[in-house]
Protein backbone atom coordinates (compact mmCIF):
# COMPACT_ATOMS: atom_id res chain seq x y z
CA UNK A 1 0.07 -10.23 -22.43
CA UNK A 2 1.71 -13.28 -21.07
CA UNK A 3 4.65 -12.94 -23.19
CA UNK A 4 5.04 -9.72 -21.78
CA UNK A 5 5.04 -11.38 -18.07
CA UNK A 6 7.24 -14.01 -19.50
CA UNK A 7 9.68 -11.54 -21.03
CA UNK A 8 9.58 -8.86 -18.38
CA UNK A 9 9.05 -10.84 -15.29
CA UNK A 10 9.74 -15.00 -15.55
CA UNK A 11 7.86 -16.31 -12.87
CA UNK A 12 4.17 -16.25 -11.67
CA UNK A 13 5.80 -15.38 -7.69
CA UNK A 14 6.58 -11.47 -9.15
CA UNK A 15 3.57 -11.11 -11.32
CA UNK A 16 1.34 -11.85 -7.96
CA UNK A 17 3.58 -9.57 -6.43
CA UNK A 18 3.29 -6.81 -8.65
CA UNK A 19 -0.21 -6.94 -9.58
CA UNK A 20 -1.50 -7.13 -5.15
CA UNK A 21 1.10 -4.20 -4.41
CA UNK A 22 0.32 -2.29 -7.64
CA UNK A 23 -3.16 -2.48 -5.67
CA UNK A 24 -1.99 -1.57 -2.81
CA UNK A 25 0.28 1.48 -4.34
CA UNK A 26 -2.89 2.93 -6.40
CA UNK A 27 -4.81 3.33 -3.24
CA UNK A 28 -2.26 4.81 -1.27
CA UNK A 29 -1.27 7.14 -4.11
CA UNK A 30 -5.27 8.34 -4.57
CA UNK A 31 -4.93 10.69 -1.25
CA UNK A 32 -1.48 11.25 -1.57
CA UNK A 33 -1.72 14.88 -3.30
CA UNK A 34 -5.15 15.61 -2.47
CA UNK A 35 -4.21 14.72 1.63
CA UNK A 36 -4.16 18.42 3.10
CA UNK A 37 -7.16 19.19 1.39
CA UNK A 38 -9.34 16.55 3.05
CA UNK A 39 -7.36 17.94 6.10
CA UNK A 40 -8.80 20.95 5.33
CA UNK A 41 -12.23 19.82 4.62
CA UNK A 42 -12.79 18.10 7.76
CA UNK A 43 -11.38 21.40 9.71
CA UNK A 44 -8.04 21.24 10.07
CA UNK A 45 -5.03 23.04 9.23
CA UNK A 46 -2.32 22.69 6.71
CA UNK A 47 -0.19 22.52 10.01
CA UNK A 48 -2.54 19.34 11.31
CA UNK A 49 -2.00 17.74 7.66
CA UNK A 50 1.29 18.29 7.93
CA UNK A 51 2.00 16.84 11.45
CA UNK A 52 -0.43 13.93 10.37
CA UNK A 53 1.65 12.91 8.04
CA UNK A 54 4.50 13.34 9.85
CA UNK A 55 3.14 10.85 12.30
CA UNK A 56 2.51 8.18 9.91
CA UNK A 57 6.04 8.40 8.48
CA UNK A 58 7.17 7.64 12.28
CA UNK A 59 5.21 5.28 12.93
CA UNK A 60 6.18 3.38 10.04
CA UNK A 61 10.02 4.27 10.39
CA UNK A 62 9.61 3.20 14.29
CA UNK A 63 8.38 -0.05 13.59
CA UNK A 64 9.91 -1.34 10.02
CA UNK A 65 12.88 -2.64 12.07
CA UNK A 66 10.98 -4.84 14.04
CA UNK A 67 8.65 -6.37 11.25
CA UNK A 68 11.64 -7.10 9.58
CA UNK A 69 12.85 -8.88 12.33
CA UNK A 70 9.73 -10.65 12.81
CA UNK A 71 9.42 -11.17 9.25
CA UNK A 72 12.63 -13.11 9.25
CA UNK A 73 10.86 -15.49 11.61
CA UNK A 74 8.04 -16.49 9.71
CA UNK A 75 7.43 -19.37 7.56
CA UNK A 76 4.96 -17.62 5.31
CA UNK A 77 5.72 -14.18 4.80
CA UNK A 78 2.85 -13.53 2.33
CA UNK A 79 0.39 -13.87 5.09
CA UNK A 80 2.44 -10.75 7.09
CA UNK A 81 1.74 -8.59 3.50
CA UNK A 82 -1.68 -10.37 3.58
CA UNK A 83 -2.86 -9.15 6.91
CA UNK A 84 -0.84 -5.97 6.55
CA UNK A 85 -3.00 -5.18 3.59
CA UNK A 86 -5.92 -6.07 5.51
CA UNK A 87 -4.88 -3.64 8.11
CA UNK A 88 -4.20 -0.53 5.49
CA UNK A 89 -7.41 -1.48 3.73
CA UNK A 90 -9.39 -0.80 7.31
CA UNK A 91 -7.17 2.51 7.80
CA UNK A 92 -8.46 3.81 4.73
CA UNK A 93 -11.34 2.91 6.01
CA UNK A 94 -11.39 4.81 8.86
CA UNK A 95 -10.68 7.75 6.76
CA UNK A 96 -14.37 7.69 6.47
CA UNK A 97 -15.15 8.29 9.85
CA UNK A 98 -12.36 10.99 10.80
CA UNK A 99 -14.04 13.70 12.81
CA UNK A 100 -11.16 15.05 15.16
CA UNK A 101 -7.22 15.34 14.91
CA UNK A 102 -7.00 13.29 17.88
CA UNK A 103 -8.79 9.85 15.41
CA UNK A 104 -6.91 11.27 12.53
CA UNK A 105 -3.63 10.47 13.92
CA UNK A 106 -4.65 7.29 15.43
CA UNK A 107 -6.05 6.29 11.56
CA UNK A 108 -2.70 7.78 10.37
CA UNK A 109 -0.83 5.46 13.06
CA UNK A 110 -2.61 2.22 11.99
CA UNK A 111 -1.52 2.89 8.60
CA UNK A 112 1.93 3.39 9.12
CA UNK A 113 2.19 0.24 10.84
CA UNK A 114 0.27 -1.21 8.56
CA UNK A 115 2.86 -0.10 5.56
CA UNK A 116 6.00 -0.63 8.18
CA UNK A 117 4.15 -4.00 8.60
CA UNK A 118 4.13 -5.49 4.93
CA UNK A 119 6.97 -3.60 3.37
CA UNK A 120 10.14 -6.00 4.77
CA UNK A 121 7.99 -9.20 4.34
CA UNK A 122 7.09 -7.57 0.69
CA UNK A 123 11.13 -6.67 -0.16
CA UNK A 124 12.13 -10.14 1.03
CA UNK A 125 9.61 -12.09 -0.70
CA UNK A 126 10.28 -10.30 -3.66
CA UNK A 127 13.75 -11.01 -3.61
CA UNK A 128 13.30 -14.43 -3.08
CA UNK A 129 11.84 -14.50 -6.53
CA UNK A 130 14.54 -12.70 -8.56
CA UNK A 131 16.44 -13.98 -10.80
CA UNK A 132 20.38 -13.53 -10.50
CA UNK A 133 20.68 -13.12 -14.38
CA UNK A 134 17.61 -10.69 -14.55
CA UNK A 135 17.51 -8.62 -11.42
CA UNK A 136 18.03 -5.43 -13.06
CA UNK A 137 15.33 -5.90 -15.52
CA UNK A 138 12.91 -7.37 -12.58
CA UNK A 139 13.97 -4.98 -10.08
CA UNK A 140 13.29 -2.53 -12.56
CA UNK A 141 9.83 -3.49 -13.08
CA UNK A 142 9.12 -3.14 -10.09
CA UNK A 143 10.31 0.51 -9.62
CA UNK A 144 8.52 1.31 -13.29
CA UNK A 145 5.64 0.41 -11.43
CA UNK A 146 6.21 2.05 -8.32
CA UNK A 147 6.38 4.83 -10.27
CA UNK A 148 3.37 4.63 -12.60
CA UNK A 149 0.66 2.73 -10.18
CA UNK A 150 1.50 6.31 -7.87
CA UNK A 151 0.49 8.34 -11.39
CA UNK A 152 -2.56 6.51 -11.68
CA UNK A 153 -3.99 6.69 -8.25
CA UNK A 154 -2.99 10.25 -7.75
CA UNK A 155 -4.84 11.16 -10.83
CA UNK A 156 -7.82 8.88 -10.01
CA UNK A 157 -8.02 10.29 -6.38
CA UNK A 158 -8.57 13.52 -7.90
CA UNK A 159 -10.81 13.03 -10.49
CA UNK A 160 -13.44 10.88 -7.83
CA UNK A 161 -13.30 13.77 -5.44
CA UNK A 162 -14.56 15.84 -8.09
CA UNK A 163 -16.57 13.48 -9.43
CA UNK A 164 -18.22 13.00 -5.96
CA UNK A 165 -17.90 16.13 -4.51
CA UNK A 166 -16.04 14.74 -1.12
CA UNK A 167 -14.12 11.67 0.10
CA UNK A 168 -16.09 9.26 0.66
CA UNK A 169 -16.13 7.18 -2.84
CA UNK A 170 -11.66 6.92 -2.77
CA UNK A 171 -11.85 6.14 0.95
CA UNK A 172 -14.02 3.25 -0.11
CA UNK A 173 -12.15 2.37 -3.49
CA UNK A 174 -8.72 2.48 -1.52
CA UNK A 175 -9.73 0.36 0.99
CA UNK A 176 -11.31 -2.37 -1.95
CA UNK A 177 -8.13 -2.18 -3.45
CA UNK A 178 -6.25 -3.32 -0.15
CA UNK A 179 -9.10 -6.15 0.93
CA UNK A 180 -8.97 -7.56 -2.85
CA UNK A 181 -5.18 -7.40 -2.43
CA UNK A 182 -5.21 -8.91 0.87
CA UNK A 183 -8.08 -11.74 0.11
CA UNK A 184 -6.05 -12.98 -2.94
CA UNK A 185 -2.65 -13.35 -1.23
CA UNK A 186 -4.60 -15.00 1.42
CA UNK A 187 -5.99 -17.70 -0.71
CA UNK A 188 -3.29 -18.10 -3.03
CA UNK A 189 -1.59 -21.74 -2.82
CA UNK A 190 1.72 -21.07 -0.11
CA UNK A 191 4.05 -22.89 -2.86
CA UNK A 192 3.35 -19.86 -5.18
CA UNK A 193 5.20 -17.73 -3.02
């Protein structure tokens, strides 16, 4: 396996970063489908999932700009994707106690900031780490697993709610996923990133 990171990726900066925001991705990705249905389950409409979401994509697009100005003005950006991570992890949280439209759009809200939060100080620090010669390749890692973390959660979302018969057990396993993300940027030595 470590010929594979050596091959693929070249440097332990991207592996931490792929491996914390593969996290991350899964978690996000194990509502993703299965959203309007816990919409749905909790009394609302397709129309309230759909506005929902709506609101977390604007709260994110509102406020990317600014993180990424404020992003560009911090020494360590790994602790912005640290505590953004935090952040998500207690949105998904909060998922678990959702009992009105009103608290689902303020959960929704926290999460988009959350995401509009980490994802400039994520891009940058990522970049950082890239090497000229192999950016394609790296780049392209990083989109293959984009693309396959999404697959994974999506399927694993499903299968717990059916599993479980409700919510409750991906609410809690996406918000793991963020706080074990978030703990290990935390701790990890600044130099590494």
């Amino acid at each position: 396996m470590d010929l594979f990171w050596e091959y693929v990726i070249f440097n332990r900066a991207l592996k931490v970063l792929i491996i914390t925001n593969g996290l991350v991705l899964v978690a996000g990705a194990m509502l993703g489908p299965i959203y309007a249905l816990f919409v749905e389950d909790m009394g609302g409409s397709l129309l309230e999932a759909s506005i929902t979401g709506g609101i977390f994509s604007l709260a994110a697009g509102l406020t990317t700009f600014l993180a990424g100005r404020y992003s560009d003005r911090v020494r360590h950006e790994s602790l912005i994707v640290s505590f953004a991570y935090l952040m998500m992890g207690i949105g998904f949280m909060l998922y678990l106690f959702v009992n009105s439209f009103i608290f689902l759009l303020f959960v929704q809200v926290i999460i988009g900031f959350s995401e509009a939060l980490y994802v400039p100080a994520f891009d940058s620090l990522y970049t950082r780490h890239v090497s000229r010669s192999k950016a394609g390749r790296q780049w392209g890692v990083y989109e293959a697993m984009n693309y396959l973390t999404t697959a994974l959660g999506a399927m694993l979302g499903g299968v717990l709610v059916t599993l479980t018969g409700g919510f409750s057990a991906i609410f809690i396993s996406m918000g793991i996923l963020c706080f074990l993300s978030s703990a290990y940027l935390y701790h990890l030595p600044r130099k590494v990133l």
